[in-house]
N, C-alpha and C. Protein backbone atom coordinates (compact mmCIF):
# COMPACT_ATOMS: atom_id res chain seq x y z
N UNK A 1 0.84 -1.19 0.00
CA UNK A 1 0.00 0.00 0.00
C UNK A 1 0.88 1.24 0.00
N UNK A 2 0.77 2.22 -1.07
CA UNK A 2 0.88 3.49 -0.59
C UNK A 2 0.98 4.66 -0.48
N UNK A 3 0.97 5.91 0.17
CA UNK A 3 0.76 6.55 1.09
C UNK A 3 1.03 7.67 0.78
N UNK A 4 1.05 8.85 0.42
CA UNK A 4 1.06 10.09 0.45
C UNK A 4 1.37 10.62 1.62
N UNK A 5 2.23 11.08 1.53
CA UNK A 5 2.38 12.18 3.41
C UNK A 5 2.88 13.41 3.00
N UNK A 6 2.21 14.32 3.61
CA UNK A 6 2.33 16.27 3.45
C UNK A 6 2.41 16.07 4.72
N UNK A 7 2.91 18.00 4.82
CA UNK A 7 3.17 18.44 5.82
C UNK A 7 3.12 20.53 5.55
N UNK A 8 2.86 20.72 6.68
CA UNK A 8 3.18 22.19 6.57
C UNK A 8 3.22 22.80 5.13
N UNK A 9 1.92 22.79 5.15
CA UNK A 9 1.06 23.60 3.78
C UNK A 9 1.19 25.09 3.72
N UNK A 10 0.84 25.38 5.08
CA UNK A 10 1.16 26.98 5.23
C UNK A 10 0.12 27.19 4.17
N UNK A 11 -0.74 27.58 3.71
CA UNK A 11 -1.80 27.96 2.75
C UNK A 11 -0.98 28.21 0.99
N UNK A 12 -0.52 27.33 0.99
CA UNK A 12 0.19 27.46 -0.53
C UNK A 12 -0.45 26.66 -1.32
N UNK A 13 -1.61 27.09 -1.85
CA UNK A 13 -2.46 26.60 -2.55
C UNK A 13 -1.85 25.41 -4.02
N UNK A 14 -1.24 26.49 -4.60
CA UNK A 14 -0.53 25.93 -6.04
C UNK A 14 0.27 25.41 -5.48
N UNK A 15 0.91 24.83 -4.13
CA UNK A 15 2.10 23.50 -3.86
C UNK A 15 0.96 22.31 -3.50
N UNK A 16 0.23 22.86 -2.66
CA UNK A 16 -1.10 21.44 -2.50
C UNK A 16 -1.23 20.98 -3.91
N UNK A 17 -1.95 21.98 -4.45
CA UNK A 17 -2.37 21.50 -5.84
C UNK A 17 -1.52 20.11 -6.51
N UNK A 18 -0.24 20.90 -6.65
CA UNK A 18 0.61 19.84 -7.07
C UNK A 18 1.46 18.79 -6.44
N UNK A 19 1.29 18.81 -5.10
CA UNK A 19 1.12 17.94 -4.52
C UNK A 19 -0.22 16.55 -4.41
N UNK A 20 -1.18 16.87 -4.64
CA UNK A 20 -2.08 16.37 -5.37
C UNK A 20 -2.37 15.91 -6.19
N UNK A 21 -1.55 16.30 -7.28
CA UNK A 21 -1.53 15.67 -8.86
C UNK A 21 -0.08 14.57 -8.94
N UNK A 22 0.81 14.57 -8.13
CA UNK A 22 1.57 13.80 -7.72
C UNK A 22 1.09 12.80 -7.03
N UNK A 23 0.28 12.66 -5.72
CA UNK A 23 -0.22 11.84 -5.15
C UNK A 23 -1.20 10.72 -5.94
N UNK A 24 -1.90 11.74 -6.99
CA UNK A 24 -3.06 11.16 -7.67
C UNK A 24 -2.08 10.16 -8.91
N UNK A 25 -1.39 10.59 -9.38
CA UNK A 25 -0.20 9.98 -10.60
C UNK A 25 0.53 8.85 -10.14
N UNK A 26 0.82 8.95 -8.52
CA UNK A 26 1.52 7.89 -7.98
C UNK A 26 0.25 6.89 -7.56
N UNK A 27 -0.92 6.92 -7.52
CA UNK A 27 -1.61 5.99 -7.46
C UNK A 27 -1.90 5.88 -5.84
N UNK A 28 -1.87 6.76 -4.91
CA UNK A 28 -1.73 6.51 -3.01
C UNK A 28 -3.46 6.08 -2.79
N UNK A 29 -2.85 5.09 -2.14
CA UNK A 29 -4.59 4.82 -1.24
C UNK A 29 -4.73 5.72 -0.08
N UNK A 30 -4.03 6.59 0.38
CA UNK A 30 -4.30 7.20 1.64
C UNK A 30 -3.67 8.53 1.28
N UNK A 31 -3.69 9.61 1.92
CA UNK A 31 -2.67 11.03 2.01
C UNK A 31 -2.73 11.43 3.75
N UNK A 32 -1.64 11.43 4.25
CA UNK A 32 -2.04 12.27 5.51
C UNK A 32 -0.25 13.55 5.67
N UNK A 33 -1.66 14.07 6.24
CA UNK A 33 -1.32 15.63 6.36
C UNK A 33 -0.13 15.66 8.39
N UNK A 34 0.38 16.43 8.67
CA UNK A 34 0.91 16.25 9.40
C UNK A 34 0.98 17.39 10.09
N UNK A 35 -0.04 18.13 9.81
CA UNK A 35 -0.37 19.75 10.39
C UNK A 35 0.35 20.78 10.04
N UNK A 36 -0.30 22.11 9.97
CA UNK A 36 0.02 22.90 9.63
C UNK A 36 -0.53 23.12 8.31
N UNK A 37 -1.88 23.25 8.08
CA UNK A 37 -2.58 23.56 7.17
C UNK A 37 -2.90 24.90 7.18
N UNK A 38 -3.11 25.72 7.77
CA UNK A 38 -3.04 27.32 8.53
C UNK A 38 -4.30 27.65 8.10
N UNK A 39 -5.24 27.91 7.36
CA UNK A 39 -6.46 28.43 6.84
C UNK A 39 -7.21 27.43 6.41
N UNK A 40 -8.38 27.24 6.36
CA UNK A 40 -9.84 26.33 5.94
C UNK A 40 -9.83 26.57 4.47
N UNK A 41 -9.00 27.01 3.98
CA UNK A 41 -9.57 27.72 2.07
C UNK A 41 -8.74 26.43 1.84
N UNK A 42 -7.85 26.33 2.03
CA UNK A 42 -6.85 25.20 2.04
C UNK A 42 -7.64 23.78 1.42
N UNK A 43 -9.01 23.07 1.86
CA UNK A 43 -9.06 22.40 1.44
C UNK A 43 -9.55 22.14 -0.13
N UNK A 44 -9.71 23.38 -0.64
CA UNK A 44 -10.49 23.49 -1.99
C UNK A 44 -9.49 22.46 -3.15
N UNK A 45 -8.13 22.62 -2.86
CA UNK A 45 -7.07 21.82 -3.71
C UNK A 45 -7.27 20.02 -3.37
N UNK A 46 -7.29 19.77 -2.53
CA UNK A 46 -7.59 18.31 -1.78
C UNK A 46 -8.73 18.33 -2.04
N UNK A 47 -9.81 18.36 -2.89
CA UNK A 47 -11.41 17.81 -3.24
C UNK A 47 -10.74 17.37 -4.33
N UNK A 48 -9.55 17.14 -5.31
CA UNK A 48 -9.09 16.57 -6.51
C UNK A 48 -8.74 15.68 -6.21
N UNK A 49 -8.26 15.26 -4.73
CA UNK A 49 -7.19 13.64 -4.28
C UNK A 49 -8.66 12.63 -4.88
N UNK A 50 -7.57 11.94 -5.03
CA UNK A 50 -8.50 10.26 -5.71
C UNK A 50 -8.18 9.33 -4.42
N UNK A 51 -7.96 9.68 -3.00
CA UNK A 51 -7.44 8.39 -2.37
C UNK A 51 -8.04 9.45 -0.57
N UNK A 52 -7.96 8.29 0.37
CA UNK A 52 -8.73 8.93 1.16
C UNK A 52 -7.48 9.44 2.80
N UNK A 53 -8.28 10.41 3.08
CA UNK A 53 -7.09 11.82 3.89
C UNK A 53 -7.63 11.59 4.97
N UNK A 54 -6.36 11.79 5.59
CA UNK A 54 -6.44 12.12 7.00
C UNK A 54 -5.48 13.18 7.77
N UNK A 55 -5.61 14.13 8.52
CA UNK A 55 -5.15 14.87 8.86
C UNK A 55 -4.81 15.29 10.56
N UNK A 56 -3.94 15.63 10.98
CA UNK A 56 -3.62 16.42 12.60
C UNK A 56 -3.39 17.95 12.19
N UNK A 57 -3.96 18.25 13.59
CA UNK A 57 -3.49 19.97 13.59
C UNK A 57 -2.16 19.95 14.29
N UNK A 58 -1.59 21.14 13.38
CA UNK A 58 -0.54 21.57 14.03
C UNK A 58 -0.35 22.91 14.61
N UNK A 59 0.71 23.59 15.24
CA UNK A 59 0.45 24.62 15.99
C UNK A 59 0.20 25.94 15.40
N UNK A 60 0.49 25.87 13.57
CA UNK A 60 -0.54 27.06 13.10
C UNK A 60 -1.91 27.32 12.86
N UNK A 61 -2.73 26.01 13.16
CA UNK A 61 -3.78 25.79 13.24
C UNK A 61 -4.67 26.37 14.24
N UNK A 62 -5.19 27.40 13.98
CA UNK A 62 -5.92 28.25 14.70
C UNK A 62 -7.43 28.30 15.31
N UNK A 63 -8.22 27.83 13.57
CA UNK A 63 -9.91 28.02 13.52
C UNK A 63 -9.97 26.25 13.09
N UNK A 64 -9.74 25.52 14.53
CA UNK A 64 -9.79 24.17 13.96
C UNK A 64 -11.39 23.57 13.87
N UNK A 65 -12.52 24.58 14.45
CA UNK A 65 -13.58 24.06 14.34
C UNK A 65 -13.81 24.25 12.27
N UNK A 66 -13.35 25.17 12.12
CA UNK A 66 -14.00 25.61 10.35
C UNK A 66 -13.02 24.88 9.72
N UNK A 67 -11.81 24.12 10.07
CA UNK A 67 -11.05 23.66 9.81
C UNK A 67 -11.49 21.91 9.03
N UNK A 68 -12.40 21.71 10.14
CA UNK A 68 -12.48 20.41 10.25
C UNK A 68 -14.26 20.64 9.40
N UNK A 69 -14.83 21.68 9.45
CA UNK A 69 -16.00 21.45 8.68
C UNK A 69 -15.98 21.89 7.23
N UNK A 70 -15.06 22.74 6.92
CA UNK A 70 -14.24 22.98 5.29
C UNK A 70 -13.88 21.32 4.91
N UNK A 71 -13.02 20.73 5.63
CA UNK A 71 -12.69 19.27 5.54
C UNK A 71 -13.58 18.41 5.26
N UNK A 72 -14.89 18.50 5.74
CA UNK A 72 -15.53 17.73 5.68
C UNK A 72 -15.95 17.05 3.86
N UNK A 73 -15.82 15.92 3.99
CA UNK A 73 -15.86 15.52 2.08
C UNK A 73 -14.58 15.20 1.85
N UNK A 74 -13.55 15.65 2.63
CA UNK A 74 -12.36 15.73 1.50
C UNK A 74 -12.01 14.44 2.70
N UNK A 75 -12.00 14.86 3.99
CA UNK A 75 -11.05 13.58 4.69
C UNK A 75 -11.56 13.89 6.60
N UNK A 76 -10.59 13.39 7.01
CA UNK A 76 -11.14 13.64 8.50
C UNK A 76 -9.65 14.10 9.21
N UNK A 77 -10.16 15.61 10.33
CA UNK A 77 -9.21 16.49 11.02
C UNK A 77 -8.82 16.06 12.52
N UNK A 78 -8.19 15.23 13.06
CA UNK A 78 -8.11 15.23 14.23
C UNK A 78 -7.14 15.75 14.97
N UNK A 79 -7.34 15.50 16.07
CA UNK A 79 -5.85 16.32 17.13
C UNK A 79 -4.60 14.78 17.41
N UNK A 80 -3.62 15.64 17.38
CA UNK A 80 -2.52 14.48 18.10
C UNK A 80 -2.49 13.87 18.71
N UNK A 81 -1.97 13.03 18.87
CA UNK A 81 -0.96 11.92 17.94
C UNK A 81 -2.52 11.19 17.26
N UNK A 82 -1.98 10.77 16.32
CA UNK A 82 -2.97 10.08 15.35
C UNK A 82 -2.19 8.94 14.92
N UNK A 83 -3.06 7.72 15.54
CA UNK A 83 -2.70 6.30 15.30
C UNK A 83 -3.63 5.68 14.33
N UNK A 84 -3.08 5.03 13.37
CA UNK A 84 -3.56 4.24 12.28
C UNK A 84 -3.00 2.54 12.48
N UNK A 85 -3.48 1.71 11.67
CA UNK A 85 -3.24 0.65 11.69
C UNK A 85 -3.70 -0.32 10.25
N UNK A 86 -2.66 -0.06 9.15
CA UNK A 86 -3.24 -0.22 8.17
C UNK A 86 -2.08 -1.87 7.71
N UNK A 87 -2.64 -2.61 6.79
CA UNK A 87 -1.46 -3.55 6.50
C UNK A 87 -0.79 -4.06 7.70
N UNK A 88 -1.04 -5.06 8.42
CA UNK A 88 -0.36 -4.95 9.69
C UNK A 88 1.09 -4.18 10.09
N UNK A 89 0.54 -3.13 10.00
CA UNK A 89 1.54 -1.83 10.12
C UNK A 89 1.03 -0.52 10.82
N UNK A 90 1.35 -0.58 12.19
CA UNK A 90 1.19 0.24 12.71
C UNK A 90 1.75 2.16 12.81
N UNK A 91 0.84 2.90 12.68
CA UNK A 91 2.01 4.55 12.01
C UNK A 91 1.01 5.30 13.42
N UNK A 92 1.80 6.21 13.82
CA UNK A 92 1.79 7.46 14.30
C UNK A 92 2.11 8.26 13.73
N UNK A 93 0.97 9.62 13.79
CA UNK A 93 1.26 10.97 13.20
C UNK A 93 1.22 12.11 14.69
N UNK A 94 2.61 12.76 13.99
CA UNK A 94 2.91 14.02 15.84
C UNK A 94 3.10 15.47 14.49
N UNK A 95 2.60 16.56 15.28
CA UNK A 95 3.25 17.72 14.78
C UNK A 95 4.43 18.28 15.39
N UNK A 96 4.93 17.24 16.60
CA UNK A 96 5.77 17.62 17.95
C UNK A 96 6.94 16.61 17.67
N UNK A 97 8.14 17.64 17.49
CA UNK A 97 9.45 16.59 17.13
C UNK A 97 9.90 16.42 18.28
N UNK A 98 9.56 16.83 19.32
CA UNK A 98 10.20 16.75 20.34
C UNK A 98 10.04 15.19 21.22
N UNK A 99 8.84 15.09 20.49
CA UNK A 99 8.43 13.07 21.18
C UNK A 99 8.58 12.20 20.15
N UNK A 100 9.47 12.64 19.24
CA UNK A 100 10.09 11.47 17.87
C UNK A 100 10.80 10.13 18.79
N UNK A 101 11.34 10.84 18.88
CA UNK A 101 12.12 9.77 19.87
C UNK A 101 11.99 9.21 20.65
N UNK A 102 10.81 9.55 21.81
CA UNK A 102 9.94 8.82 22.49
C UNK A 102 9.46 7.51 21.50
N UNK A 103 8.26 8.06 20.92
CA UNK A 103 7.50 7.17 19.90
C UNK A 103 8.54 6.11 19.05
N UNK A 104 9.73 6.66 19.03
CA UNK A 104 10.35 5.23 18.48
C UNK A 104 11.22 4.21 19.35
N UNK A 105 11.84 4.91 20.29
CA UNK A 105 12.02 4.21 21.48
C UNK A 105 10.67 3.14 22.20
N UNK A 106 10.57 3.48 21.98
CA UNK A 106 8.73 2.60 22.53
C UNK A 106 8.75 1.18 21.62
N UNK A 107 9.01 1.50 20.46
CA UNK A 107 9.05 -0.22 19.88
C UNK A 107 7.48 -0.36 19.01
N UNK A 108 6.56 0.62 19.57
CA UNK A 108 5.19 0.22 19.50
C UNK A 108 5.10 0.67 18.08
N UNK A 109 5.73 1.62 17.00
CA UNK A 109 5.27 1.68 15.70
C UNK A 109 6.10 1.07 14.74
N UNK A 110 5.81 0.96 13.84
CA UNK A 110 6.41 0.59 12.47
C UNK A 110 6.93 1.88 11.76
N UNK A 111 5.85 2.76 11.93
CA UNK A 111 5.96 4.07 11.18
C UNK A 111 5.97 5.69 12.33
N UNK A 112 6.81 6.47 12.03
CA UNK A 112 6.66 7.40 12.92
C UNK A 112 6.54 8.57 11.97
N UNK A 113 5.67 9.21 11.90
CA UNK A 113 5.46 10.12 11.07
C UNK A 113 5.53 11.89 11.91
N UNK A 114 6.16 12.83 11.34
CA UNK A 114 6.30 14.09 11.90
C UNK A 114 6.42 15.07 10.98
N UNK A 115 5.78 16.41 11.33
CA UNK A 115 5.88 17.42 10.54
C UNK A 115 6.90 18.36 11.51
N UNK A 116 6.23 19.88 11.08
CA UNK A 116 6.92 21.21 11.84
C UNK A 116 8.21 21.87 11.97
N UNK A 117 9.28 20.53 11.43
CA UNK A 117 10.39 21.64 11.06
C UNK A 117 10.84 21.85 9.88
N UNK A 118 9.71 21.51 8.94
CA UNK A 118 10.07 22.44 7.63
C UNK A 118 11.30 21.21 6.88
N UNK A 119 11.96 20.14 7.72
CA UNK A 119 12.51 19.36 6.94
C UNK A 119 12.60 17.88 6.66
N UNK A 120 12.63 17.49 5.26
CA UNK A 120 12.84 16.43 4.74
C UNK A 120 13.92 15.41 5.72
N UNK A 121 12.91 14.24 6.15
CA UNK A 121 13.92 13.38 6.58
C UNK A 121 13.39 12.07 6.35
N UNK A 122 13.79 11.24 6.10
CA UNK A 122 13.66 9.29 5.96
C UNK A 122 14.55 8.82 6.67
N UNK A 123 14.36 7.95 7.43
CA UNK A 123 15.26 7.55 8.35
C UNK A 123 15.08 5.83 8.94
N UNK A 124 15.71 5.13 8.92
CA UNK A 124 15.21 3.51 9.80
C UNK A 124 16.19 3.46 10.94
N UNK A 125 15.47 3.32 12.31
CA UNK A 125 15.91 2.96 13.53
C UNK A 125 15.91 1.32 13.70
N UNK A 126 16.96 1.03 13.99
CA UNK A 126 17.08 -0.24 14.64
C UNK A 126 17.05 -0.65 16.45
N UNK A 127 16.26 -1.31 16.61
CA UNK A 127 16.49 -1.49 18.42
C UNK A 127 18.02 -1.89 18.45
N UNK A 128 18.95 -1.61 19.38
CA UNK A 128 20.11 -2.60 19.56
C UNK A 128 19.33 -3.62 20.29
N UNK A 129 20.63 -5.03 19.55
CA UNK A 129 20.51 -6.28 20.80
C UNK A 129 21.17 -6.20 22.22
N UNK A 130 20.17 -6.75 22.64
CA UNK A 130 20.78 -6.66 24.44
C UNK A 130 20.45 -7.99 24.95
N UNK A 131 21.26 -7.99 26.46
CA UNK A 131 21.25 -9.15 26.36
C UNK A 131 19.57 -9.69 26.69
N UNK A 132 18.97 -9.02 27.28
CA UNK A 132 17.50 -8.84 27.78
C UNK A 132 16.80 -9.46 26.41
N UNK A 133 17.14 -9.37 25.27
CA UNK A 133 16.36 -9.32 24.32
C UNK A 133 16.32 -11.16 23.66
N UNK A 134 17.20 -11.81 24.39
CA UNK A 134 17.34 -13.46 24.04
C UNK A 134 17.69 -13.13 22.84
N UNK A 135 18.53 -12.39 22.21
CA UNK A 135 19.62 -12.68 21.06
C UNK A 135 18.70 -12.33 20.10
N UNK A 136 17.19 -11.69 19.96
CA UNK A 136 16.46 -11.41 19.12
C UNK A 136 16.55 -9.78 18.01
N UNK A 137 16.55 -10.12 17.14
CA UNK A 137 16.73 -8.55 15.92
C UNK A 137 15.49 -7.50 16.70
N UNK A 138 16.19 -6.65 17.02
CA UNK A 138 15.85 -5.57 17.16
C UNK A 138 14.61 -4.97 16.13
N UNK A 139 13.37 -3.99 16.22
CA UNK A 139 12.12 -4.17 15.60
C UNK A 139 12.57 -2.57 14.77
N UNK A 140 12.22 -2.80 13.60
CA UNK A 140 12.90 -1.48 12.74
C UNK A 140 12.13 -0.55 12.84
N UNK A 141 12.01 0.81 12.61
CA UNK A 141 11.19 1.64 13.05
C UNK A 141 11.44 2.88 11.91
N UNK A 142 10.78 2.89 11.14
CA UNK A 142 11.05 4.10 9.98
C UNK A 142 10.34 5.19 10.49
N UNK A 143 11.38 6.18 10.46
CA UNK A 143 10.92 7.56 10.49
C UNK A 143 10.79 9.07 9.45
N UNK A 144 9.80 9.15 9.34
CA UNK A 144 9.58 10.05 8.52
C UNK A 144 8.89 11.77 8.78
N UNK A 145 10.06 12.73 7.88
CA UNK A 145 8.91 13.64 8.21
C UNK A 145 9.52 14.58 6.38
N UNK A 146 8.08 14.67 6.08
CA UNK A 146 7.69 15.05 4.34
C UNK A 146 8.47 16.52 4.23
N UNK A 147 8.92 17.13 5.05
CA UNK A 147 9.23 18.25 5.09
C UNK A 147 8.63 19.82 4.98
N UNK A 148 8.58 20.50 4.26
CA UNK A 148 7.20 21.39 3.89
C UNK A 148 6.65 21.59 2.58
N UNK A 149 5.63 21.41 2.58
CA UNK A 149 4.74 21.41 1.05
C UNK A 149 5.02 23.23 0.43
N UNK A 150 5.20 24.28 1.53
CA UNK A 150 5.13 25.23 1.01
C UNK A 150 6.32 25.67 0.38
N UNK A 151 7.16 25.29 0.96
CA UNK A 151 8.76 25.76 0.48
C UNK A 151 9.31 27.08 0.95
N UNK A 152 8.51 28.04 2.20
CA UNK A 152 8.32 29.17 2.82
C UNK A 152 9.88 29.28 3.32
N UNK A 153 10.38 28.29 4.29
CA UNK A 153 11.58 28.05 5.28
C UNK A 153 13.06 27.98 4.39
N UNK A 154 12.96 26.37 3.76
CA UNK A 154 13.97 26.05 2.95
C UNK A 154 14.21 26.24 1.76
N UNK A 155 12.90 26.48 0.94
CA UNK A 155 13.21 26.92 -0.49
C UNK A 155 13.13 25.05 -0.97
N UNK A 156 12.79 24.63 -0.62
CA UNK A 156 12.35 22.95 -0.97
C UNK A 156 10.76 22.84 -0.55
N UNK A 157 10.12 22.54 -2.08
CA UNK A 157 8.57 21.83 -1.73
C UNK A 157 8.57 20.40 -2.43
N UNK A 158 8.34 19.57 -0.67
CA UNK A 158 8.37 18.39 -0.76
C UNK A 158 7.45 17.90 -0.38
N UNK A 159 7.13 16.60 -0.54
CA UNK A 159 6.17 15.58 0.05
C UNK A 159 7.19 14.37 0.02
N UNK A 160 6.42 13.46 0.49
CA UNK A 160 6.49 11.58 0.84
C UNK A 160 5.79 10.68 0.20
N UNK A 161 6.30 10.03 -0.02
CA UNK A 161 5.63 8.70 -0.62
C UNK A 161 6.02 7.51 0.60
N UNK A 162 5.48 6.90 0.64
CA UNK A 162 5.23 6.23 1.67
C UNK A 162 5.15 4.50 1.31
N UNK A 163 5.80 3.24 1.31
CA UNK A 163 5.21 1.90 1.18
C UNK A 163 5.30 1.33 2.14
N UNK A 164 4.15 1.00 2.49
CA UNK A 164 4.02 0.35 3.48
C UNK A 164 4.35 -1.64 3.96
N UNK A 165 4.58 -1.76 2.09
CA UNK A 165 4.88 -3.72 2.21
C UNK A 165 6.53 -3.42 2.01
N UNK A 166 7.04 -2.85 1.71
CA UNK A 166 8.58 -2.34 1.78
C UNK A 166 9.02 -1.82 3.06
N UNK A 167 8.38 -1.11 3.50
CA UNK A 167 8.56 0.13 4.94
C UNK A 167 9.70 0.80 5.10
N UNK A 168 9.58 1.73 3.39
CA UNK A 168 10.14 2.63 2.62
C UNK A 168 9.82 3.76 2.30
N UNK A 169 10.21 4.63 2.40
CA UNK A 169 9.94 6.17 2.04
C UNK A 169 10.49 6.98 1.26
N UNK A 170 10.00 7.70 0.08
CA UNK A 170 11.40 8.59 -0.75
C UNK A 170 10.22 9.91 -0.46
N UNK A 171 11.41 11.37 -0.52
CA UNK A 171 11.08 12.44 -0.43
C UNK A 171 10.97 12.94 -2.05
N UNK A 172 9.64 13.59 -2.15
CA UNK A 172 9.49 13.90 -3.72
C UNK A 172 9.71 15.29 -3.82
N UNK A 173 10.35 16.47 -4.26
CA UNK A 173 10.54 17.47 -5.03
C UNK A 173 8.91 17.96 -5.91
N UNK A 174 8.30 18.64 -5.33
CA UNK A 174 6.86 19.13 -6.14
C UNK A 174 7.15 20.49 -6.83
């Protein structure tokens, strides 16, 4: 399966857009957003996705009640951490980098998904072996965060692609 992942839209309409037509070209059964959508006009570009959304607020998220009823049709808005369980593959979505490392220390995801600092990262954690562990491989833990859709910070508008039977990620250039 997979996956579309945005992040930090910042209201850049024409990067959604084409972020969208990427998602739709790559064929994703899912898109999720990783907050920081900043304005409700925002969803007019996402009524084109062919695959179904899910979203967290992040801390520019202000008017999350009009937020989530602009949304309505296109996908569903919730608050953090947002746990999925798709393909026996468990993902968390944070707008907070600061509990990345929590959430993968924990063992409990497959997928750790994060927005908010504006940068592109793919990453696989390995548990070390210990001796506690009866000589067993350590549980891999991919981390991802899409970087920013707007390109406001770095001057890079990116998204994620996401597979979930691989539990692989490449950062796409929009």
């Amino acid at each position: 399966m997979k996956i579309g992942v945005i992040s930090d839209t910042h209201d850049n309409l024409e990067m959604i857009k084409r972020a969208v037509d990427l998602f739709n070209s790559e064929g994703v059964e899912l898109v999720i957003h990783a907050g920081d959508f900043v304005s409700p006009f925002t969803e007019k570009p996402f009524r084109a996705l062919n695959a179904k959304f899910v979203g967290i607020f992040g801390n520019n998220d202000g008017d999350k009640l009009l937020l989530r009823e602009k949304y309505r049709g296109v996908g569903e808005l919730s608050e953090e951490p947002l746990v999925l369980e798709m393909n026996a593959r468990k993902i968390v979505v944070t707008h907070k980098p600061k509990i990345v490392e929590a959430l993968v220390a924990s063992r409990i995801y497959d997928v750790v998904i994060f927005g908010h600092t504006h940068k592109a990262e793919v990453r696989k954690e390995k548990e070390e072996k210990s001796e506690d562990s009866g000589g067993k491989k350590g549980k891999e833990v991919l981390v991802l965060n899409p970087g920013e859709c707007c390109g406001y910070l770095t001057g890079r508008k990116t998204v994620a692609i996401l597979d979930l039977e691989t539990l692989s990620a490449r950062i796409e250039e929009i």
